[in-house]
PDB file of N, CA and C in Angstrom:
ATOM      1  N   UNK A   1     -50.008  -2.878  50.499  1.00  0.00           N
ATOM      2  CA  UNK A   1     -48.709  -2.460  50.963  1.00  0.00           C
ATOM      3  C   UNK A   1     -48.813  -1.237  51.880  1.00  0.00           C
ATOM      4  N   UNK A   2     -49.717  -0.272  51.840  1.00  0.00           N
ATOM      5  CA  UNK A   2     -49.843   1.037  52.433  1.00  0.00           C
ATOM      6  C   UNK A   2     -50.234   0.543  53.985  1.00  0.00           C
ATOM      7  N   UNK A   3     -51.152  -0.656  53.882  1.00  0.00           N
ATOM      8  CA  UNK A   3     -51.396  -1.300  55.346  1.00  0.00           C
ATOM      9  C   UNK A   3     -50.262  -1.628  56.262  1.00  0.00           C
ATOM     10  N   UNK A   4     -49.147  -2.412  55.187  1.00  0.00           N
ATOM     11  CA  UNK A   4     -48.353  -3.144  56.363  1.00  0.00           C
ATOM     12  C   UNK A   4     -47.325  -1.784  56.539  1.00  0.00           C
ATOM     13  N   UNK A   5     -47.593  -0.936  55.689  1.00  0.00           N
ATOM     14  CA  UNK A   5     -46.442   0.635  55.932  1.00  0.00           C
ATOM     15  C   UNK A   5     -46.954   1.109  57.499  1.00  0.00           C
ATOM     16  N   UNK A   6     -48.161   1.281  57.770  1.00  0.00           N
ATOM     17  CA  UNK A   6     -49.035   1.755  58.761  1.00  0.00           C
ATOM     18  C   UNK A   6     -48.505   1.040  59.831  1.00  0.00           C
ATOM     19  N   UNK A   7     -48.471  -0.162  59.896  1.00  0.00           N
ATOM     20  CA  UNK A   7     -48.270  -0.855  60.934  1.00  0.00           C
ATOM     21  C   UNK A   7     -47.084  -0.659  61.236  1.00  0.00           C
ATOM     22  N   UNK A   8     -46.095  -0.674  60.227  1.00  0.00           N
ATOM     23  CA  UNK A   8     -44.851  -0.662  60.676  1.00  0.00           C
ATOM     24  C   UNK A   8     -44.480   1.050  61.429  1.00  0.00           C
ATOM     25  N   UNK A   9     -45.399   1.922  60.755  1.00  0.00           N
ATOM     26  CA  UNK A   9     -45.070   3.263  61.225  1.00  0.00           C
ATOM     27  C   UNK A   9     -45.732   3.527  62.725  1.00  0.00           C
ATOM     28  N   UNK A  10     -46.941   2.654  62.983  1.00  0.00           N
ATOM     29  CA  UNK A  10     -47.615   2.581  64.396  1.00  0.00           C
ATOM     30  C   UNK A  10     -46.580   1.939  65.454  1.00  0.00           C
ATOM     31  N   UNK A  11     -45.540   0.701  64.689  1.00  0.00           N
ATOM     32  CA  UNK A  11     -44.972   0.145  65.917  1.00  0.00           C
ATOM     33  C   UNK A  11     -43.435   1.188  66.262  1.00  0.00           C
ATOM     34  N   UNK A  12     -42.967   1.566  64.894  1.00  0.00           N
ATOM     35  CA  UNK A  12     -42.174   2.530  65.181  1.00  0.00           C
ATOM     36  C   UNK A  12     -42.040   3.922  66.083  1.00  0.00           C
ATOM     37  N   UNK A  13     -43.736   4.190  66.118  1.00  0.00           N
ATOM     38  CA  UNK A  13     -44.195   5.288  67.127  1.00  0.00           C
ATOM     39  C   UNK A  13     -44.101   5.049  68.280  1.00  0.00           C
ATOM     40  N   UNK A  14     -44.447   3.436  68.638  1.00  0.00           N
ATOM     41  CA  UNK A  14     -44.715   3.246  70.090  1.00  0.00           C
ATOM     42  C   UNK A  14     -43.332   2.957  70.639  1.00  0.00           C
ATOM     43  N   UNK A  15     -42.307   2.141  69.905  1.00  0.00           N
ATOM     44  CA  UNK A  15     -41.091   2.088  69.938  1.00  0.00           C
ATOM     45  C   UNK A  15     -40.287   3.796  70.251  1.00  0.00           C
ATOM     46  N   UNK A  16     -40.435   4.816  69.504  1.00  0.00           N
ATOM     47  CA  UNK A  16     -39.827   5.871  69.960  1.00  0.00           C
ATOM     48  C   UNK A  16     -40.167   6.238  70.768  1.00  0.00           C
ATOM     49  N   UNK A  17     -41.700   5.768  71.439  1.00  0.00           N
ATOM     50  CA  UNK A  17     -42.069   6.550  72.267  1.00  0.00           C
ATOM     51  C   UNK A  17     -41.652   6.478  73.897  1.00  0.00           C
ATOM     52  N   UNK A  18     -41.542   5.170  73.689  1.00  0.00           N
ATOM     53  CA  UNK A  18     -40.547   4.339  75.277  1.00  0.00           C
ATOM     54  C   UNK A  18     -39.165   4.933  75.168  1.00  0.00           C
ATOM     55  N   UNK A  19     -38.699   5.269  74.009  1.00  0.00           N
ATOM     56  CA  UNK A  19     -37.106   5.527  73.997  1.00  0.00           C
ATOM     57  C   UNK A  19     -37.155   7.056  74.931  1.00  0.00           C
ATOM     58  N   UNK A  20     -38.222   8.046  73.774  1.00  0.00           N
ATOM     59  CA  UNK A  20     -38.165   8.953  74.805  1.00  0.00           C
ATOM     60  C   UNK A  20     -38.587   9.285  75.980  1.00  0.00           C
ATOM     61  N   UNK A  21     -39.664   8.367  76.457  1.00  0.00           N
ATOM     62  CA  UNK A  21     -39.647   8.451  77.928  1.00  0.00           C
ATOM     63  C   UNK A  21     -38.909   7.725  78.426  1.00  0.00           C
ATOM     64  N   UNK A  22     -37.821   7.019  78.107  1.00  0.00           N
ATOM     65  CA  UNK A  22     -36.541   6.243  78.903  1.00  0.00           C
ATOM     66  C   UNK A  22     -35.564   7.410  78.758  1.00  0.00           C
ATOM     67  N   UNK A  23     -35.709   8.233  77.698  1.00  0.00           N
ATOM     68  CA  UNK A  23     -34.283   9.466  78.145  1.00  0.00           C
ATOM     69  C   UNK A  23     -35.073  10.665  79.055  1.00  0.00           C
ATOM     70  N   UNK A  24     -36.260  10.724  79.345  1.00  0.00           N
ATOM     71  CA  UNK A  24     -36.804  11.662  79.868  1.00  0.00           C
ATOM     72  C   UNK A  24     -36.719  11.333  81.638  1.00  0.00           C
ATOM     73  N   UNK A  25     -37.045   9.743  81.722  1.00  0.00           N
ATOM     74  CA  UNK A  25     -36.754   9.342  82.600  1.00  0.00           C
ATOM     75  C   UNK A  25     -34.886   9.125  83.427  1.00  0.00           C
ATOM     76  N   UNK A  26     -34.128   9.557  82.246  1.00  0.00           N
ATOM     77  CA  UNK A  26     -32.922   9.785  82.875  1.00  0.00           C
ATOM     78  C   UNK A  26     -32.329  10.652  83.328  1.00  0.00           C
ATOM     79  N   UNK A  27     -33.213  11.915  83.274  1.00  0.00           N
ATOM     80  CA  UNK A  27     -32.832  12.851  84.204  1.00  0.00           C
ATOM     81  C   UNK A  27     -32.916  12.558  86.205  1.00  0.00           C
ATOM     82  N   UNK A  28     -34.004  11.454  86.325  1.00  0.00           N
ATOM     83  CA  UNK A  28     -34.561  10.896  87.750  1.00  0.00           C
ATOM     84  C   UNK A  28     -32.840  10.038  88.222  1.00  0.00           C
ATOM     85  N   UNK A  29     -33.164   9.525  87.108  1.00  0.00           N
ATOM     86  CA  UNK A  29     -31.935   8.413  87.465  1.00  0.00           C
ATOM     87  C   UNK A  29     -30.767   8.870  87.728  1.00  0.00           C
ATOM     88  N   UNK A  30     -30.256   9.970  87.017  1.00  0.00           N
ATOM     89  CA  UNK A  30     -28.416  10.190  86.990  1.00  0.00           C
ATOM     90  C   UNK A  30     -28.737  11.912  87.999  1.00  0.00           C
ATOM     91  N   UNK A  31     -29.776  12.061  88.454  1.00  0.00           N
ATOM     92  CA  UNK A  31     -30.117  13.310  89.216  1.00  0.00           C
ATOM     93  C   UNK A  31     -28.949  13.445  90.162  1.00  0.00           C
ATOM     94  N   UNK A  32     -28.256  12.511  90.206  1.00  0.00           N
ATOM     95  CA  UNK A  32     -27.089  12.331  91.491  1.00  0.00           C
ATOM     96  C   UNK A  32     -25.845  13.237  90.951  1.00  0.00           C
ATOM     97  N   UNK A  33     -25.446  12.768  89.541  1.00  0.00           N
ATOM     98  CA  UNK A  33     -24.353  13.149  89.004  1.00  0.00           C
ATOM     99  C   UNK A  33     -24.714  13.901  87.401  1.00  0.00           C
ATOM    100  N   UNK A  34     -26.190  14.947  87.971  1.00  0.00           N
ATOM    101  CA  UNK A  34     -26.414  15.759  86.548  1.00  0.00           C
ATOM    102  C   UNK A  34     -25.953  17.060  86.467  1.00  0.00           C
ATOM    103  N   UNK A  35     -24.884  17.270  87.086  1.00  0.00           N
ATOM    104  CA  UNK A  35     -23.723  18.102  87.192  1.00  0.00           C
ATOM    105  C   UNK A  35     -22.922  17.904  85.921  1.00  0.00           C
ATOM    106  N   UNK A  36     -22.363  16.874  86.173  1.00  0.00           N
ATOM    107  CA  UNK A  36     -21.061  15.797  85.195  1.00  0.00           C
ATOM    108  C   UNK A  36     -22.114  15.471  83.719  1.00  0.00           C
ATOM    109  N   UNK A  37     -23.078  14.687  84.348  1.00  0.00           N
ATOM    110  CA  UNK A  37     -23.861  14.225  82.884  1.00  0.00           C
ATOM    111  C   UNK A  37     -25.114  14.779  82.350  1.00  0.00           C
ATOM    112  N   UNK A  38     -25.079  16.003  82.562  1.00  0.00           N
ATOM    113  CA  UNK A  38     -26.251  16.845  81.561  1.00  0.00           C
ATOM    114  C   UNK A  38     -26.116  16.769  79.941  1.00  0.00           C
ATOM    115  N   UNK A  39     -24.900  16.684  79.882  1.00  0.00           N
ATOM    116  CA  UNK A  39     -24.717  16.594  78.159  1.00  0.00           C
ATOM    117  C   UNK A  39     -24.792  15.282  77.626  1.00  0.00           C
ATOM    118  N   UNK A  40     -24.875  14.054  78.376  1.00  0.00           N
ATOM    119  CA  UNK A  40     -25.130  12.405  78.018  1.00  0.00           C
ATOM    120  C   UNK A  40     -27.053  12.417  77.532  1.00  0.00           C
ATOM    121  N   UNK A  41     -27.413  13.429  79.238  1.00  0.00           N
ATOM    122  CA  UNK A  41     -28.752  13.075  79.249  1.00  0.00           C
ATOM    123  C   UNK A  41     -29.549  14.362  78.229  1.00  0.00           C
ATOM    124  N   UNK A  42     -28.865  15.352  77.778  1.00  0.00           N
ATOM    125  CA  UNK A  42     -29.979  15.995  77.053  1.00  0.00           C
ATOM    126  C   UNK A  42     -29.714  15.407  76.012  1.00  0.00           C
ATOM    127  N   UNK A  43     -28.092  15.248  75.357  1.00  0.00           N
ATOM    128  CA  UNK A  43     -28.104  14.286  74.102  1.00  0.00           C
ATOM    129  C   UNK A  43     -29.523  13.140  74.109  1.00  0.00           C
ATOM    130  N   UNK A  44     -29.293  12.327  74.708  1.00  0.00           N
ATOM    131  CA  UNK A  44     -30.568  11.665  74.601  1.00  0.00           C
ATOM    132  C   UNK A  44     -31.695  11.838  74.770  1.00  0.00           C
ATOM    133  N   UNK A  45     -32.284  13.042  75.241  1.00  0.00           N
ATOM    134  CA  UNK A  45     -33.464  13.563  74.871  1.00  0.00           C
ATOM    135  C   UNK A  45     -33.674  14.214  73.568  1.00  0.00           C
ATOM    136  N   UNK A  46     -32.576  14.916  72.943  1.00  0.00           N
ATOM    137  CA  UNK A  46     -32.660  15.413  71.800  1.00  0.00           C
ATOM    138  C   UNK A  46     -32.613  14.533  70.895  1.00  0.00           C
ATOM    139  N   UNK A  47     -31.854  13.916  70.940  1.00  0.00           N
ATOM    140  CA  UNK A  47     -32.055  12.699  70.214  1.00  0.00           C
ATOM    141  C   UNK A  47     -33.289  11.890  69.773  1.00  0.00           C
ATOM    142  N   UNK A  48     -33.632  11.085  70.882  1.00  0.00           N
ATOM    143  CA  UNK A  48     -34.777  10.603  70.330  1.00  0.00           C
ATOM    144  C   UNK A  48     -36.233  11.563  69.958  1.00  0.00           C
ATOM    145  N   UNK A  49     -36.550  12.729  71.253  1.00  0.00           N
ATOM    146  CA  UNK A  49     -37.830  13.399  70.656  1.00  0.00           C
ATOM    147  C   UNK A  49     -37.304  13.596  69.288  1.00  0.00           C
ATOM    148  N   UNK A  50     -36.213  14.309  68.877  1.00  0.00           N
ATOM    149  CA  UNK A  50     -35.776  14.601  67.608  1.00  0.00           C
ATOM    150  C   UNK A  50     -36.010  13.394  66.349  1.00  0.00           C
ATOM    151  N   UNK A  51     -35.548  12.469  66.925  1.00  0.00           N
ATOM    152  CA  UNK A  51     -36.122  10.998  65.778  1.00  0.00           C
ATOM    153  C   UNK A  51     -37.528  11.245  65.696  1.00  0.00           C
ATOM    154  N   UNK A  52     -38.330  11.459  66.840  1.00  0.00           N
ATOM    155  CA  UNK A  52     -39.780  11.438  66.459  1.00  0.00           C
ATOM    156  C   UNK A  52     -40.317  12.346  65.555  1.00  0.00           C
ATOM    157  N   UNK A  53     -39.504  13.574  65.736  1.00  0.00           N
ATOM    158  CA  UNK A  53     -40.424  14.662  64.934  1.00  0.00           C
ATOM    159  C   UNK A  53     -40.183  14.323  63.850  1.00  0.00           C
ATOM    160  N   UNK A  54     -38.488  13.839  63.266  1.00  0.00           N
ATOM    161  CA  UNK A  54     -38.125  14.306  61.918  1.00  0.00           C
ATOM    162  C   UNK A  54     -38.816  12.806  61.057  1.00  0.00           C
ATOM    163  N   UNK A  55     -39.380  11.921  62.210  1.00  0.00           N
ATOM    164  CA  UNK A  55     -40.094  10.748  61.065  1.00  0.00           C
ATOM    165  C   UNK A  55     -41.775  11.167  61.325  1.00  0.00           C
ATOM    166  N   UNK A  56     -42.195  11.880  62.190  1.00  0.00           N
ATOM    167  CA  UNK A  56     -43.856  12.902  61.658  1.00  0.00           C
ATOM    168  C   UNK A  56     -43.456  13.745  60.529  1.00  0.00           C
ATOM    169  N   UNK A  57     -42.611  14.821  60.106  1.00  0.00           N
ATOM    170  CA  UNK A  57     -42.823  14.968  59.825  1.00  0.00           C
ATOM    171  C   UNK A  57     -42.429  14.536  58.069  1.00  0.00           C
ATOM    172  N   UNK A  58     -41.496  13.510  58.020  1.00  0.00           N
ATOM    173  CA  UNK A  58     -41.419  13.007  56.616  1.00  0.00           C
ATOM    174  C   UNK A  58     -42.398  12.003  56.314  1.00  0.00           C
ATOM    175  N   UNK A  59     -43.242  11.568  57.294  1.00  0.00           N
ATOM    176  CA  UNK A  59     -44.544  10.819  56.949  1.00  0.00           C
ATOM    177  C   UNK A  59     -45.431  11.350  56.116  1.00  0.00           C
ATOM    178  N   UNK A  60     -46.411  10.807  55.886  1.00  0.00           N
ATOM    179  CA  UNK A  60     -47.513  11.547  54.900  1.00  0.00           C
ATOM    180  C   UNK A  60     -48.589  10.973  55.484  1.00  0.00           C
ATOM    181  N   UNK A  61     -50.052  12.023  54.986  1.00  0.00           N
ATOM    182  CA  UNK A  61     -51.045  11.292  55.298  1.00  0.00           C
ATOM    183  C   UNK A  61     -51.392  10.331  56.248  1.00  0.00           C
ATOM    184  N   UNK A  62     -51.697   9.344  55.861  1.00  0.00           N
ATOM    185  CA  UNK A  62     -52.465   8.735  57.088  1.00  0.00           C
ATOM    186  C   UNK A  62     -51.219   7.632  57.643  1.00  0.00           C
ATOM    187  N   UNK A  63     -50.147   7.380  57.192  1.00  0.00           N
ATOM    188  CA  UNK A  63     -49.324   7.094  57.692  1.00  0.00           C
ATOM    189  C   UNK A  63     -48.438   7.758  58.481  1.00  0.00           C
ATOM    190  N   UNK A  64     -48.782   9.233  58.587  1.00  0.00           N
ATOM    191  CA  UNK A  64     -48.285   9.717  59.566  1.00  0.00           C
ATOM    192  C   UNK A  64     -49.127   9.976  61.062  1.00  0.00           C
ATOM    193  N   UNK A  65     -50.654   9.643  60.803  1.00  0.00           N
ATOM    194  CA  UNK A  65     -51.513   8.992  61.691  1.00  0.00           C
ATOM    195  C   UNK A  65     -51.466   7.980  62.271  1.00  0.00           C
ATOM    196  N   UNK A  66     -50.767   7.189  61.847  1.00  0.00           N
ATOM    197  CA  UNK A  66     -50.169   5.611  61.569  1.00  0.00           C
ATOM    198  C   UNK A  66     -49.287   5.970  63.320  1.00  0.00           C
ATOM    199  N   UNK A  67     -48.246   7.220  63.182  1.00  0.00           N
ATOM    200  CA  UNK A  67     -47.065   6.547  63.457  1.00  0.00           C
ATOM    201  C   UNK A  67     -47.334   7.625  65.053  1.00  0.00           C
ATOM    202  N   UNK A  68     -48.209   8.729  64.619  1.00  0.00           N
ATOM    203  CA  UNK A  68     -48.237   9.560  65.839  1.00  0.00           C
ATOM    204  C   UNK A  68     -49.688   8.588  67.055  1.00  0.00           C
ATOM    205  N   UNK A  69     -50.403   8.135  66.089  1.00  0.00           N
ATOM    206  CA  UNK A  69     -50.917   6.930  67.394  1.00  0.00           C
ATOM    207  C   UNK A  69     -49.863   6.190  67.713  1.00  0.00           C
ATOM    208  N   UNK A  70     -49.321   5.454  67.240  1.00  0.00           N
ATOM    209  CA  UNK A  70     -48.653   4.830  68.045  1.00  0.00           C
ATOM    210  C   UNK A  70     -47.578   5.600  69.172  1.00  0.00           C
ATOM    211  N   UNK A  71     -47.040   6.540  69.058  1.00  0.00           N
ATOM    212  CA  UNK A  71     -46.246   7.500  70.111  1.00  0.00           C
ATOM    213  C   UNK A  71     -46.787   7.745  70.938  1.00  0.00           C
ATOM    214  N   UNK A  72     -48.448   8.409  70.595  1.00  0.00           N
ATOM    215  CA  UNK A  72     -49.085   8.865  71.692  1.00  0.00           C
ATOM    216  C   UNK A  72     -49.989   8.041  72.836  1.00  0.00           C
ATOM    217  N   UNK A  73     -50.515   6.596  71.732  1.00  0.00           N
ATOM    218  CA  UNK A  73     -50.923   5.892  72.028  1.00  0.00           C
ATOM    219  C   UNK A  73     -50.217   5.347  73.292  1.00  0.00           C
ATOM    220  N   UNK A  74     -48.724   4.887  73.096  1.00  0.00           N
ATOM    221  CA  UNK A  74     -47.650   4.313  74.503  1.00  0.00           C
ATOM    222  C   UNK A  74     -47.555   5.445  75.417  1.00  0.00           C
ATOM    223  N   UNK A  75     -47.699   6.338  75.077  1.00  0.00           N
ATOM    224  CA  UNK A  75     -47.067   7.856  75.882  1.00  0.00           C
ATOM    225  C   UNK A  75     -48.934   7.973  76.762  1.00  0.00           C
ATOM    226  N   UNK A  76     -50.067   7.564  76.557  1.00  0.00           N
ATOM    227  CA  UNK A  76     -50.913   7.125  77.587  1.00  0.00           C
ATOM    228  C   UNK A  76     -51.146   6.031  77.891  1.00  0.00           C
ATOM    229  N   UNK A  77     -50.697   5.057  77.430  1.00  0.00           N
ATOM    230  CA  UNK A  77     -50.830   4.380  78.418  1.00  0.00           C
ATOM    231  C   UNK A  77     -49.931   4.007  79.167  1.00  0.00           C
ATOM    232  N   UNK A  78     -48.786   4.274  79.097  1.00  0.00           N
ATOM    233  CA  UNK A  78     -47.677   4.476  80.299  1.00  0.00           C
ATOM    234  C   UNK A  78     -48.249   5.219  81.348  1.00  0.00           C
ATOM    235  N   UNK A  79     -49.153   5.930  81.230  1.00  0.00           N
ATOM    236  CA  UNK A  79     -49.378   7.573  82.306  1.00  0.00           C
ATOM    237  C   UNK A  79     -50.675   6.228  83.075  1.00  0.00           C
ATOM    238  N   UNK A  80     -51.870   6.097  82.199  1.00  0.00           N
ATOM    239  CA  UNK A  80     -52.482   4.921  82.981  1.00  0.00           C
ATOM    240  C   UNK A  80     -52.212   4.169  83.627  1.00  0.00           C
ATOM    241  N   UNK A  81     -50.624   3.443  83.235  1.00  0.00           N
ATOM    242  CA  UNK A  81     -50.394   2.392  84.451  1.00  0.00           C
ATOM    243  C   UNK A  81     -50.159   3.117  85.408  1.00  0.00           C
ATOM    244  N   UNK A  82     -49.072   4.145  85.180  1.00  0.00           N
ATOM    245  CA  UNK A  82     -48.831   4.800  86.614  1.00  0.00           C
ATOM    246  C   UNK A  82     -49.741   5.286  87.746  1.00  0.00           C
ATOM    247  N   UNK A  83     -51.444   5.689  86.975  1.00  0.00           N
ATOM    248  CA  UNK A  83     -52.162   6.093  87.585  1.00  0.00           C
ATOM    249  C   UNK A  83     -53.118   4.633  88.333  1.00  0.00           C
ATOM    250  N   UNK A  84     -52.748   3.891  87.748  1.00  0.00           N
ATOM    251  CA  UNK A  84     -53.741   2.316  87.761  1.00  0.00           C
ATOM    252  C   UNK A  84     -52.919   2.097  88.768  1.00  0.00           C
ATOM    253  N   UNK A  85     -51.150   1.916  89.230  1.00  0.00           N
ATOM    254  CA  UNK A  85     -50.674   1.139  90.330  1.00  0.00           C
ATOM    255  C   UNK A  85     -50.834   2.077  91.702  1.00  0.00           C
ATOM    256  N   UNK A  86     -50.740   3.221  91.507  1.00  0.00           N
ATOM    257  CA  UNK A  86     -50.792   3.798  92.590  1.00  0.00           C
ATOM    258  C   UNK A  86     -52.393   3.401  93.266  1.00  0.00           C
ATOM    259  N   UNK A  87     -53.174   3.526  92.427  1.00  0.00           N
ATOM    260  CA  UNK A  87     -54.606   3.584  92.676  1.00  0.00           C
ATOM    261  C   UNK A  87     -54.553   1.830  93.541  1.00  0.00           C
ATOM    262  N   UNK A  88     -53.945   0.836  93.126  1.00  0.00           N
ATOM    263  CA  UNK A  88     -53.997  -0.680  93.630  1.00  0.00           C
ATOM    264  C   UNK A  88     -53.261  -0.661  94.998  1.00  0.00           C
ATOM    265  N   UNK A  89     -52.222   0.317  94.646  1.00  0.00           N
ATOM    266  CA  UNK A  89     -51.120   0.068  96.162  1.00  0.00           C
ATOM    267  C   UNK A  89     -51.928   0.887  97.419  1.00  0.00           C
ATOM    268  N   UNK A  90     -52.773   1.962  96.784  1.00  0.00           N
ATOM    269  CA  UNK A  90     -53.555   2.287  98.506  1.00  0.00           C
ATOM    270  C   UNK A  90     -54.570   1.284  98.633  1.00  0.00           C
ATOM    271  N   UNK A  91     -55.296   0.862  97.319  1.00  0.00           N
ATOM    272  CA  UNK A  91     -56.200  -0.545  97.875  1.00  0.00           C
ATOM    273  C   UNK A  91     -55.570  -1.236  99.033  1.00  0.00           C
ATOM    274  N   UNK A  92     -54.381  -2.205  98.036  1.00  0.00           N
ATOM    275  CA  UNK A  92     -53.745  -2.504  99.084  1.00  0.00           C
ATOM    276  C   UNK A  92     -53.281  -2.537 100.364  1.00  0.00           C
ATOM    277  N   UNK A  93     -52.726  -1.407 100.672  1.00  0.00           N
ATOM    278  CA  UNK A  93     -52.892  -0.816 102.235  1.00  0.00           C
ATOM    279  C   UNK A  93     -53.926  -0.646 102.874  1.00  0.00           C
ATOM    280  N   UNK A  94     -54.783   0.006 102.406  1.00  0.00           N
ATOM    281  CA  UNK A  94     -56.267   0.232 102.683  1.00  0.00           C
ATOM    282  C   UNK A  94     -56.402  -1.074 103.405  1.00  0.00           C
ATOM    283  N   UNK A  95     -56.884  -2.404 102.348  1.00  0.00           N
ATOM    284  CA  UNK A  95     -56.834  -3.587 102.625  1.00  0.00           C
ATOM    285  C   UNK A  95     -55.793  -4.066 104.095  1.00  0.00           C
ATOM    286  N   UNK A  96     -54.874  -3.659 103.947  1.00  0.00           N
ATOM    287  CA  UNK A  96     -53.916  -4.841 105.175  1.00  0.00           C
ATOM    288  C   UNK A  96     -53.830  -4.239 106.034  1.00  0.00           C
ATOM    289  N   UNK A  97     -54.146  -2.872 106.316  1.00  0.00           N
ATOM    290  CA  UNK A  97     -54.578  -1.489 107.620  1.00  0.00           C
ATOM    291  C   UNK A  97     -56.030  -2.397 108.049  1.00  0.00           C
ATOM    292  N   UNK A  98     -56.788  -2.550 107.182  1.00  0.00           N
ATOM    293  CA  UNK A  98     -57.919  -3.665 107.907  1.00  0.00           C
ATOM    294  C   UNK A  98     -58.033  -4.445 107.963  1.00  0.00           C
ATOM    295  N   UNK A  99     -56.850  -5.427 107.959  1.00  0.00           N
ATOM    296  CA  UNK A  99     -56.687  -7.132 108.155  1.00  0.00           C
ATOM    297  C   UNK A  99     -56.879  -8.049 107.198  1.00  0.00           C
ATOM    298  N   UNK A 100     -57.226  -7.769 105.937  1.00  0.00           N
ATOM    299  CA  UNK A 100     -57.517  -8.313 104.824  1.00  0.00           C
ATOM    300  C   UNK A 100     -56.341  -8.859 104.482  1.00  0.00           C
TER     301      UNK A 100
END
């Protein structure tokens, strides 16, 4: 039972972890009207980092290993893709600047 707890606390990590880089990422998005909606978008930053901490820190032990890989785990490899597409799109150009 402590196994399938783990798992469930690993997918819950990676799950919060998109939430909060989707409210972190809404400062980019509503940058137009973050005059009016600063209090929508920090609510939702507080919010979810806040879900994350307050389930680290009522975790225990290795289920709370469980749940901070999984957060941190999505929280790089999100940063990898970003660094992986940019790295393909100058291939790319690179490539069709020389006829490829």
């Amino acid at each position: 039972m402590a196994s399938l707890a783990s798992v469930g606390l690993f997918a819950i990590g990676v799950y919060l972890s998109i939430r909060a880089l989707a409210a972190l990422y809404r400062i980019a998005d509503l940058w137009y009207r973050i005059g009016t909606d600063w209090p929508r978008v920090a609510r939702g930053i507080i919010g979810w980092v806040g879900t994350a901490i307050a389930v680290a820190l009522l975790a225990k032990g290795g289920r709370r290993a469980a749940f901070l890989y999984g957060l941190a785990g999505y929280a790089v490899f999100h940063v990898v893709l970003h660094v992986a597409m940019r790295a393909y799109v100058r291939m790319r150009l690179r490539a069709r600047r020389r006829g490829f």
